[in-house]
Protein backbone atom coordinates (compact mmCIF):
# COMPACT_ATOMS: atom_id res chain seq x y z
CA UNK A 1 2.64 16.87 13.16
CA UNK A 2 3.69 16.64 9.69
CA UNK A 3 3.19 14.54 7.20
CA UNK A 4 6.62 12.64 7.43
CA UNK A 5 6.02 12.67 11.37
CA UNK A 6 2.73 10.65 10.49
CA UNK A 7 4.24 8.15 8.15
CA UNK A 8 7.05 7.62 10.61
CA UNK A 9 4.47 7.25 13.59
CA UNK A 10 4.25 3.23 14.68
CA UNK A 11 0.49 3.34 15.08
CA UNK A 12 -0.04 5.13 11.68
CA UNK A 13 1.78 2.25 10.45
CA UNK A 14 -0.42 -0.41 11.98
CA UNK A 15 -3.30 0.71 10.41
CA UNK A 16 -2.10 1.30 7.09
CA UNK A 17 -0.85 -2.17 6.73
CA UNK A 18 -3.71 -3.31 8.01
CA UNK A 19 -6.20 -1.33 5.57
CA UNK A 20 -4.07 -2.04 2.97
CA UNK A 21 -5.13 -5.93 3.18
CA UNK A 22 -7.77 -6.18 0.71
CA UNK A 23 -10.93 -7.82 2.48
CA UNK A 24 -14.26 -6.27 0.54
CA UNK A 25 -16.50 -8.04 -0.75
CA UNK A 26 -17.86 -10.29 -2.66
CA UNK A 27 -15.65 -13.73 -2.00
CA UNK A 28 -13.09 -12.72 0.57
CA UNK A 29 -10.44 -14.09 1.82
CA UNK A 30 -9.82 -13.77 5.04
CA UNK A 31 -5.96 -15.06 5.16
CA UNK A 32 -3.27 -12.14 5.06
CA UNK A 33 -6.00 -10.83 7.57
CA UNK A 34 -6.29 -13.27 10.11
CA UNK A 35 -2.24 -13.42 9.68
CA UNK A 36 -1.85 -9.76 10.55
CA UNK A 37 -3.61 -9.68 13.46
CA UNK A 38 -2.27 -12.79 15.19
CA UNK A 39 1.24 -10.61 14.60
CA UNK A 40 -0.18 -7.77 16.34
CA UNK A 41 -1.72 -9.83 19.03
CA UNK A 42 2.12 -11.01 19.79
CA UNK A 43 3.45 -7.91 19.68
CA UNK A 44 1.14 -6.98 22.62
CA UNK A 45 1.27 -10.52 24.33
CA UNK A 46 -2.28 -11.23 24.03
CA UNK A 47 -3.43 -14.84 23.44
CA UNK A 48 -5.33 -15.14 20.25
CA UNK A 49 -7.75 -17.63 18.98
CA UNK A 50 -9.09 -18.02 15.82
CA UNK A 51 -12.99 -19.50 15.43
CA UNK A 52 -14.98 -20.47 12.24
CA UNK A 53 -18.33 -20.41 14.23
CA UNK A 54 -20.05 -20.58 10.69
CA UNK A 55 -17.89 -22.01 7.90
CA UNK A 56 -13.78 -22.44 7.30
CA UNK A 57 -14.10 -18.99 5.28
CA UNK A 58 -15.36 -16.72 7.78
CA UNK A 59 -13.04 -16.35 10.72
CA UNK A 60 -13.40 -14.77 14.01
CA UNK A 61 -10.43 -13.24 15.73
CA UNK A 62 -10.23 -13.12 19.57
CA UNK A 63 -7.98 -11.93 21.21
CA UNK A 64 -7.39 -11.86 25.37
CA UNK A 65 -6.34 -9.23 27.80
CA UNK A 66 -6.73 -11.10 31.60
CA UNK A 67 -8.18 -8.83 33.94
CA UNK A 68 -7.50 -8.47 37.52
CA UNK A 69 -10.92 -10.15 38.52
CA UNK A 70 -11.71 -12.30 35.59
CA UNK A 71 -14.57 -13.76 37.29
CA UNK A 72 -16.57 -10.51 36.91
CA UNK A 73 -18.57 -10.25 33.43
CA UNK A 74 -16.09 -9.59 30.48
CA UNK A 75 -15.82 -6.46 27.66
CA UNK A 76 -15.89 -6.58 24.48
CA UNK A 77 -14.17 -4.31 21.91
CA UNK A 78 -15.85 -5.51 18.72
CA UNK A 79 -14.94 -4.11 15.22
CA UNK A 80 -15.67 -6.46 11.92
CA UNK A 81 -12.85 -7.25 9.29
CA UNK A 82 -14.74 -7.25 6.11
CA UNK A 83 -15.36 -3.52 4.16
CA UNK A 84 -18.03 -3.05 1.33
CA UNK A 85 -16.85 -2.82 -2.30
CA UNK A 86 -15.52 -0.24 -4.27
CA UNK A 87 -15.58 1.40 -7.75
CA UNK A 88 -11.75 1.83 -8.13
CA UNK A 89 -12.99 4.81 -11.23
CA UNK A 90 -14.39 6.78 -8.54
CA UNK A 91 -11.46 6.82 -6.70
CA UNK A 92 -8.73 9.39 -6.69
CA UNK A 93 -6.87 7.37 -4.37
CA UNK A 94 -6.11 3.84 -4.71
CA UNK A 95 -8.99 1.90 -2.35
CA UNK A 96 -6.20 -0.18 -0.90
CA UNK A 97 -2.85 1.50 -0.83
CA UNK A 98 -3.54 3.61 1.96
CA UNK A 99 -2.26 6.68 0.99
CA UNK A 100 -1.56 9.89 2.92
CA UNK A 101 -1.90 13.30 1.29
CA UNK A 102 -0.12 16.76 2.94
CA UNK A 103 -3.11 17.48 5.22
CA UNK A 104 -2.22 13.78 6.83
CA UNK A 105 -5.63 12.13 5.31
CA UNK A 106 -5.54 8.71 4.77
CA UNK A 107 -7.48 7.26 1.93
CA UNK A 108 -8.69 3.51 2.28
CA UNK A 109 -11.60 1.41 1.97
CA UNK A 110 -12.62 0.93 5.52
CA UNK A 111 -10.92 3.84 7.40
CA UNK A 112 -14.47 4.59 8.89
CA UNK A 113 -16.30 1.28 8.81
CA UNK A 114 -14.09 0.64 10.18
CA UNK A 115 -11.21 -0.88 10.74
CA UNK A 116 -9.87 1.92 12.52
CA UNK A 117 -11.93 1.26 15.67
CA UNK A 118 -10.08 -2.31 15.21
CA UNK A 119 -6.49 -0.98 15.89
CA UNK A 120 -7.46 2.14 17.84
CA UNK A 121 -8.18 -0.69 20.32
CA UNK A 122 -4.88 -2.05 19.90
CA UNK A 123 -3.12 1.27 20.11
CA UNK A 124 -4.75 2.18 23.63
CA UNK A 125 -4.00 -1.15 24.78
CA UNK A 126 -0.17 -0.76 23.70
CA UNK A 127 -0.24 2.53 25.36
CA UNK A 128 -1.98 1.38 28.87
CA UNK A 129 0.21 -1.78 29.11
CA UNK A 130 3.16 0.04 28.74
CA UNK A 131 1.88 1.96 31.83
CA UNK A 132 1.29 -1.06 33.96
CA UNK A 133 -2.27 -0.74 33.44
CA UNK A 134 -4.46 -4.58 34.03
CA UNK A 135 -7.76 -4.35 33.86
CA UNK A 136 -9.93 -5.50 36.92
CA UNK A 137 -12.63 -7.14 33.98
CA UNK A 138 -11.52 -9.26 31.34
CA UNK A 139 -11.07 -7.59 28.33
CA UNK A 140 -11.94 -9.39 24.75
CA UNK A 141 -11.08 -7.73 21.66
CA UNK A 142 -13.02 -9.34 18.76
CA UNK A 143 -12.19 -9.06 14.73
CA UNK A 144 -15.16 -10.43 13.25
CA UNK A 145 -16.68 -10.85 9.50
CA UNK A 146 -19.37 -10.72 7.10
CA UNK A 147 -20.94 -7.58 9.28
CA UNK A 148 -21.51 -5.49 5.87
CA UNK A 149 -23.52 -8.08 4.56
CA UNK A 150 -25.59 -8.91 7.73
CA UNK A 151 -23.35 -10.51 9.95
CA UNK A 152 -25.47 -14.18 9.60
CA UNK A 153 -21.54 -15.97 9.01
CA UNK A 154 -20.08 -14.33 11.47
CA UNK A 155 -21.49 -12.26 15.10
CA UNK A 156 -24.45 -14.07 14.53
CA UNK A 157 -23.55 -17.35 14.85
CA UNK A 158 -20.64 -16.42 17.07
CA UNK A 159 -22.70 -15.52 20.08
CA UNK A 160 -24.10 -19.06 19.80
CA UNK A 161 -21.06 -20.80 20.47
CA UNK A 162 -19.99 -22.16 23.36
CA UNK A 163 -17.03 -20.33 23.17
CA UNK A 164 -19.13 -17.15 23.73
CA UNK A 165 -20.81 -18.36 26.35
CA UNK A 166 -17.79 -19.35 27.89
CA UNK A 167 -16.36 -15.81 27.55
CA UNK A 168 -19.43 -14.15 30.14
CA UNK A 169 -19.36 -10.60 28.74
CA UNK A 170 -21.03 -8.31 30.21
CA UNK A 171 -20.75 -5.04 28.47
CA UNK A 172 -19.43 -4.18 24.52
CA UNK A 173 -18.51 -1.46 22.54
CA UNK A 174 -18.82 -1.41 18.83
CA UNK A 175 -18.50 0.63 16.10
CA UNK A 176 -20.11 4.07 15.76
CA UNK A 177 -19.40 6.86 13.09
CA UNK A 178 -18.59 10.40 12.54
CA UNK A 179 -20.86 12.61 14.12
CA UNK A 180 -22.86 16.28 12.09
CA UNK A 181 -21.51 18.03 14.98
CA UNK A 182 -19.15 18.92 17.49
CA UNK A 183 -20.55 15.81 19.93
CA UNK A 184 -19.49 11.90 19.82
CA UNK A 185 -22.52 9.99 18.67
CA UNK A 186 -23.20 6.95 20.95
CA UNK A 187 -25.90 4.23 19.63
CA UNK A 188 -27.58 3.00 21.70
CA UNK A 189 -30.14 1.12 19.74
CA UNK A 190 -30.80 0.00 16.37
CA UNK A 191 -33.51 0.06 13.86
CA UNK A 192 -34.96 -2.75 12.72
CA UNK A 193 -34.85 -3.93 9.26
CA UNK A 194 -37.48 -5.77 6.63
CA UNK A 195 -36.61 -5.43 3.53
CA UNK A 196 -39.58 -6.13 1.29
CA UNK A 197 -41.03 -7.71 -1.73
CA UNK A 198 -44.68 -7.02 -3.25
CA UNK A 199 -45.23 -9.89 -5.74
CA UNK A 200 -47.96 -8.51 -8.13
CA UNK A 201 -50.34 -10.49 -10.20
CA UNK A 202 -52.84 -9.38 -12.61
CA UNK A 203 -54.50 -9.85 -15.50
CA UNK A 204 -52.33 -10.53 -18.57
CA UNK A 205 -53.42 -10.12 -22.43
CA UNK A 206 -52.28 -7.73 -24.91
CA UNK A 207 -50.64 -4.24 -24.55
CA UNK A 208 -53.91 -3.02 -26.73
CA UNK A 209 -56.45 -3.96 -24.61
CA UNK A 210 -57.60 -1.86 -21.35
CA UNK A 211 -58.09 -5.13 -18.97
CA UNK A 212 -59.46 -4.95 -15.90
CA UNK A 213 -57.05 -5.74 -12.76
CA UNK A 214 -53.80 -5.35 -14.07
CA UNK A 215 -50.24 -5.63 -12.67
CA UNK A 216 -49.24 -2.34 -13.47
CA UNK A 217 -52.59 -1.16 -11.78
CA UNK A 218 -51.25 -2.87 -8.70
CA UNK A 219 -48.06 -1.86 -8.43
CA UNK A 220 -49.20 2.01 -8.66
CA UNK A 221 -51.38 1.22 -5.75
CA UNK A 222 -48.59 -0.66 -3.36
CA UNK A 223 -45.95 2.17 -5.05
CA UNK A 224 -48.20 5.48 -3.90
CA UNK A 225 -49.13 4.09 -0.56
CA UNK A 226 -45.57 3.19 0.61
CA UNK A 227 -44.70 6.67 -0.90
CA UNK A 228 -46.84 8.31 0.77
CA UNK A 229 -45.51 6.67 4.00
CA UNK A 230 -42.05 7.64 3.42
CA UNK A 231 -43.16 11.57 2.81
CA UNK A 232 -44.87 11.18 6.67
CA UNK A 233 -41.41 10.29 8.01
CA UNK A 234 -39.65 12.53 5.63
CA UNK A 235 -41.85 15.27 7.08
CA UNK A 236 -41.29 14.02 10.48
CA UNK A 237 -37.66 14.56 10.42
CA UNK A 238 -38.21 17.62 9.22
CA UNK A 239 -40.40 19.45 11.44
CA UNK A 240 -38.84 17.77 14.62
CA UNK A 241 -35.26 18.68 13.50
CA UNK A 242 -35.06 14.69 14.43
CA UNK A 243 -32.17 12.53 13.15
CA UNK A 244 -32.04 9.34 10.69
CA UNK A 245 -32.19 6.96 13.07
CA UNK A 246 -35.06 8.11 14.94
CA UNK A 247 -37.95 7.91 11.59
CA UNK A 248 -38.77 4.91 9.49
CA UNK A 249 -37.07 5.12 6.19
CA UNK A 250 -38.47 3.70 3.17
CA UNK A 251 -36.65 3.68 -0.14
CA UNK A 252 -37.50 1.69 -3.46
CA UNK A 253 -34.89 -0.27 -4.42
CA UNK A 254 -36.21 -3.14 -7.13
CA UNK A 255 -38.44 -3.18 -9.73
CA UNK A 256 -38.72 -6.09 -12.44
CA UNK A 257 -41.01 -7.79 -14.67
CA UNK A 258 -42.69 -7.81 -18.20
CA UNK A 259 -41.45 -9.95 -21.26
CA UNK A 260 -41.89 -7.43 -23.89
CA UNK A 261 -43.20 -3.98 -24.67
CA UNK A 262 -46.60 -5.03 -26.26
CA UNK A 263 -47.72 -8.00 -23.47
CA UNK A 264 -49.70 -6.46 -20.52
CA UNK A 265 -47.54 -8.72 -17.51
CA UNK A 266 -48.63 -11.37 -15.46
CA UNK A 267 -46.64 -10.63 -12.81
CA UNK A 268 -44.49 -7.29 -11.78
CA UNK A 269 -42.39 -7.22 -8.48
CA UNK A 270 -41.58 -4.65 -6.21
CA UNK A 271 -38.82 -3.75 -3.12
CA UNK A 272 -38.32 -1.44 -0.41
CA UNK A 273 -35.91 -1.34 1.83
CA UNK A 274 -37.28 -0.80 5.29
CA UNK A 275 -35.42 0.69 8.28
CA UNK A 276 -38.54 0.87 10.99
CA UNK A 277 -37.92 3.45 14.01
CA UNK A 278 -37.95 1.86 18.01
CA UNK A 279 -41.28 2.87 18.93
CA UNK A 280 -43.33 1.54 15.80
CA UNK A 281 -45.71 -1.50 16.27
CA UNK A 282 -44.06 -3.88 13.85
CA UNK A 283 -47.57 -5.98 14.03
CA UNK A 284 -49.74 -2.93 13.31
CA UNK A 285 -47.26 -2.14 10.93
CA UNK A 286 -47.30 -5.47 9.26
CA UNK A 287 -51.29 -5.85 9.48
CA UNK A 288 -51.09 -2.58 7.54
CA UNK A 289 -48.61 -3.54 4.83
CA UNK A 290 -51.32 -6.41 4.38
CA UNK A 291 -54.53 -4.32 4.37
CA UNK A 292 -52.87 -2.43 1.71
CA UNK A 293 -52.25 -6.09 -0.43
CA UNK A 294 -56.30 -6.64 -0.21
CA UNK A 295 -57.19 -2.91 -1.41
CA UNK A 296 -54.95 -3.39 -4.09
CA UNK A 297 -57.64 -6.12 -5.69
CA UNK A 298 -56.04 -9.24 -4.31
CA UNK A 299 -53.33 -11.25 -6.05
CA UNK A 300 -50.28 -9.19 -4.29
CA UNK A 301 -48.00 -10.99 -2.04
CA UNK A 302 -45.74 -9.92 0.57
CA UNK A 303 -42.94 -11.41 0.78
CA UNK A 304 -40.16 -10.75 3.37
CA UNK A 305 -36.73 -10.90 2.20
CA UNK A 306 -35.35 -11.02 5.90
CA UNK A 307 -37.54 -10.07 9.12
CA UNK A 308 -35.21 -9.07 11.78
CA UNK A 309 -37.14 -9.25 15.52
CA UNK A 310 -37.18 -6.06 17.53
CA UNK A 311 -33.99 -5.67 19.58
CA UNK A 312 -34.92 -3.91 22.90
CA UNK A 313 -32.34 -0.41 22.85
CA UNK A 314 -29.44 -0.36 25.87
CA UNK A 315 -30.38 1.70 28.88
CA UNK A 316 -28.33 4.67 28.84
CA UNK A 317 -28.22 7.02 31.84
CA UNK A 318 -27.69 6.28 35.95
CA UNK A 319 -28.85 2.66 35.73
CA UNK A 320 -26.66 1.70 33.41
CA UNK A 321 -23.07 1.26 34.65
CA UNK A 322 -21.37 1.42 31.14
CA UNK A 323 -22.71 4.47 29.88
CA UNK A 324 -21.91 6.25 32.97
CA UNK A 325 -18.74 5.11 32.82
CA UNK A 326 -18.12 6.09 29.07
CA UNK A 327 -19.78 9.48 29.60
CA UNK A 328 -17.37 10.36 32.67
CA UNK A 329 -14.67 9.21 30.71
CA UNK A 330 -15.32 11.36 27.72
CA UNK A 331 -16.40 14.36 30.01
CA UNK A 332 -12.90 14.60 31.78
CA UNK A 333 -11.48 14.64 28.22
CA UNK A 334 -13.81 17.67 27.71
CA UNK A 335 -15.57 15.88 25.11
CA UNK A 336 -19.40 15.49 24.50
CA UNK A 337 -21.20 12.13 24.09
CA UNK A 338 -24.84 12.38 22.23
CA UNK A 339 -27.05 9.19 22.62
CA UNK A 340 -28.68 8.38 19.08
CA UNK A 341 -30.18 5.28 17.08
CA UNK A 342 -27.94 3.81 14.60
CA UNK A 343 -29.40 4.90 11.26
CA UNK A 344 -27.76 1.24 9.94
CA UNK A 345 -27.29 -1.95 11.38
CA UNK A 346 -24.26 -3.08 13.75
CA UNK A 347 -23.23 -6.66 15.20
CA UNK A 348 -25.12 -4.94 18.39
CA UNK A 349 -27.96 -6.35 17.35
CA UNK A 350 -26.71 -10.42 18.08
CA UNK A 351 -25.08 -8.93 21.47
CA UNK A 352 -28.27 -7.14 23.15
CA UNK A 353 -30.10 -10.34 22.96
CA UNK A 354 -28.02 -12.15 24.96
CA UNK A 355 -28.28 -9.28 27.49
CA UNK A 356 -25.03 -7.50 26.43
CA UNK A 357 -24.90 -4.03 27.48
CA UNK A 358 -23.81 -2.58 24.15
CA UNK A 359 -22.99 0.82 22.48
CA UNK A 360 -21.87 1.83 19.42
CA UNK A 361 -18.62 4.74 19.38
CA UNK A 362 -15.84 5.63 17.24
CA UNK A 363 -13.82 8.28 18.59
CA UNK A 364 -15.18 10.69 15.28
CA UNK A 365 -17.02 13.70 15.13
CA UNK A 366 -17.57 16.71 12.34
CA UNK A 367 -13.79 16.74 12.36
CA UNK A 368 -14.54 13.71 9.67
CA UNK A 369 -16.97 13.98 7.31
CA UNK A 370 -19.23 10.80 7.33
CA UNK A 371 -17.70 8.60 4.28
CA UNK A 372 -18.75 5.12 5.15
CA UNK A 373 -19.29 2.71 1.84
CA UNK A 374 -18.56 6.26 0.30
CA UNK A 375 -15.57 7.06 -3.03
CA UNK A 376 -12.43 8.00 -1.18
CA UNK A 377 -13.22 7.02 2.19
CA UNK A 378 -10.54 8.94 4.83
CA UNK A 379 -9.79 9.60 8.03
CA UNK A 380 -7.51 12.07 8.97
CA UNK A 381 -4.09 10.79 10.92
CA UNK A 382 -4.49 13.54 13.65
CA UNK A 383 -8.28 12.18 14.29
CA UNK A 384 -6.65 8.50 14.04
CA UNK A 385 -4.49 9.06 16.93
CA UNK A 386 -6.61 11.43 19.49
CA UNK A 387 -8.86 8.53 18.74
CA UNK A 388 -6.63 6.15 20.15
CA UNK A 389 -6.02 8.67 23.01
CA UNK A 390 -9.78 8.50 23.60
CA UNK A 391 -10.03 4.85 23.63
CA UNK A 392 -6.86 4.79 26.41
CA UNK A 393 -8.84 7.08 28.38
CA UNK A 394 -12.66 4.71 28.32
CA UNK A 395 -11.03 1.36 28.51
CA UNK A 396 -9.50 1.75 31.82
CA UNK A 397 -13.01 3.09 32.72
CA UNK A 398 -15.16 1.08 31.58
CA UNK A 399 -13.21 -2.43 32.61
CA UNK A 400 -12.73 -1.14 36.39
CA UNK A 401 -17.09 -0.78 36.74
């Protein structure tokens, strides 16, 4: 297609009007958002409710396709409203315009992350209902927030409701991301995360004066042995040619303290962000973290800055139904499916406690380059629509399981 045939195409359309509605963060507002979908739930006669599980500023957006036997466990299409910031500078495209070059890529804040899973869903249901198609399962498509900053406002306390209860879902599909090669990543689990704070105290006095159990001494301690942790994982990937997802990654990200150049401190502080892999003993892990507090001389404190509990992964394979179903689906289309752990954190994790059969897709592989949070985030409109084509090929199969 060309470039005019994209920018005439209805679902092209969609989602640039949609991406073009501002909703990064800090201090959204969710309005022109919420607006925009209830149009588009309309224009595929969908009832559509609209839930502040946490506050008045943090909507959810459900909308309803009835399936054939709506007593069976429901689906959920999930995809999250809200998109990281941006640094307009470091743009050559305006975040929120939406523009399309020649080669048909469109340039947005949140074409991968990812509001384009949002109304891909939309576009395969247009497409199935104008072929008659009704699900035999209930089919719930879900806009929520506040996923880029943890989700706490919005799947998190949405899954509490009664609402959600109400719903009886069974199975969900989330967002994924653009693959390093020819195959369609699927997660399947996530890691979990502990971000991390090392309060140090030591023995203050003047910047003259060698004194004994000092801060700074401390800190090098804590600093070398979580270093030294991250080049064991760094050297795991490595040598077993393993992805992100499936290490521990460990990255400095704070340091502060000290008044002035000439005062020895009485307290420095220290953060890491931690991403911990599926198969590490998060006591051990924690007992170490400790250990490594006392052999520092005493006087550190760990302090966690959010302890997420382990989420058990999704069975993929023969036992589970969905997976077989998305796999078959994506096989007669010729494409691949690749199981991995999400490197980041999705809304999954609220859904697979409440025994939700979840995976994370979007219909992307090394055709996009992966440009989530990313200057001049883009999809490409060809990509766009065979994604939608994707999606109209797993939703019939995984709502007739």
């Amino acid at each position: 297609m060309s470039k005019a045939e994209w920018e005439s195409n209805e679902e092209i359309n969609i989602f640039r009007n949609y991406l073009r509605i501002n909703t990064a963060h800090p201090n959204i507002d969710y309005t022109a958002c919420v607006e925009y979908l209830k149009k588009q739930a309309a224009s595929l006669d969908l009832p559509v409710d609209v839930l502040y599980p946490a506050n008045e500023d943090n909507p959810v957006v459900v909308m309803k396709w009835e399936g054939k036997q709506p007593e069976l466990p429901s689906i959920i299409l999930n995809s999250h409203t809200d998109v990281v910031p941006v640094y307009p500078e470091k743009w050559t495209h305006e975040p929120f315009a939406a523009d399309m070059d020649d080669e048909g890529r469109i340039f947005a804040r949140g074409t991968q992350d990812t509001k384009e899973i949002g109304t891909q869903y939309l576009g395969a249901i247009r497409a199935l209902k104008a072929k008659g198609f009704q699900p035999k399962r209930t089919v719930y498509i879900t806009f929520v927030p506040d996923e880029e900053v943890g989700g706490h406002l919005g799947m998190r306390e949405f899954v509490e409701t009664d609402y959600f209860k109400k719903m009886n879902v069974g199975f969900s599909l989330d967002e994924g991301s653009a693959s390093f090669d020819e195959n369609y990543y699927v997660y399947y689990a996530e890691r979990t995360a502990w971000p991390i704070r090392f309060k140090i105290s030591g023995t203050a006095g003047h910047g003259s004066l060698l004194l004994p159990k000092t801060a700074g001494e401390k800190l090098n301690f804590i600093v070398n042995k979580m270093m030294e942790y991250r080049a064991s994982q760094v050297k795991l990937l490595k040598e077993k040619s393993l992805f992100f997802g499936d290490v521990t990654t460990i990255n400095l990200t704070q340091l502060s303290g000290g008044v002035q150049n000439n005062v020895v401190p009485a307290l420095l502080e220290v953060v890491f962000d931690l991403r911990i892999a599926i198969d590490v003993d998060l006591e051990a892990l924690e007992k170490q973290f400790r250990d490594w507090c006392e052999e520092a001389g005493g006087g550190v404190e760990l302090v966690f800055e959010r302890k997420d509990d382990f989420v058990p992964p999704t069975k993929i394979g023969a036992s589970n139904p969905l997976w077989v179903a998305l796999e078959k689906a994506m096989n007669d289309l010729n494409l691949k499916i690749k199981p991995q752990v999400c490197p980041g954190g999705t809304d999954s994790r609220y859904l697979r406690p409440k025994g939700v059969s979840a995976l994370g897709f979007s219909p992307m592989n090394n055709n996009t380059p992966p440009l989530p949070h990313d200057h001049d985030e883009f999809i490409r409109a060809d990509v766009y629509l065979h994604g939608i084509e994707i999606y109209e090929k797993i939703i019939p199969a995984i709502t007739d399981i």
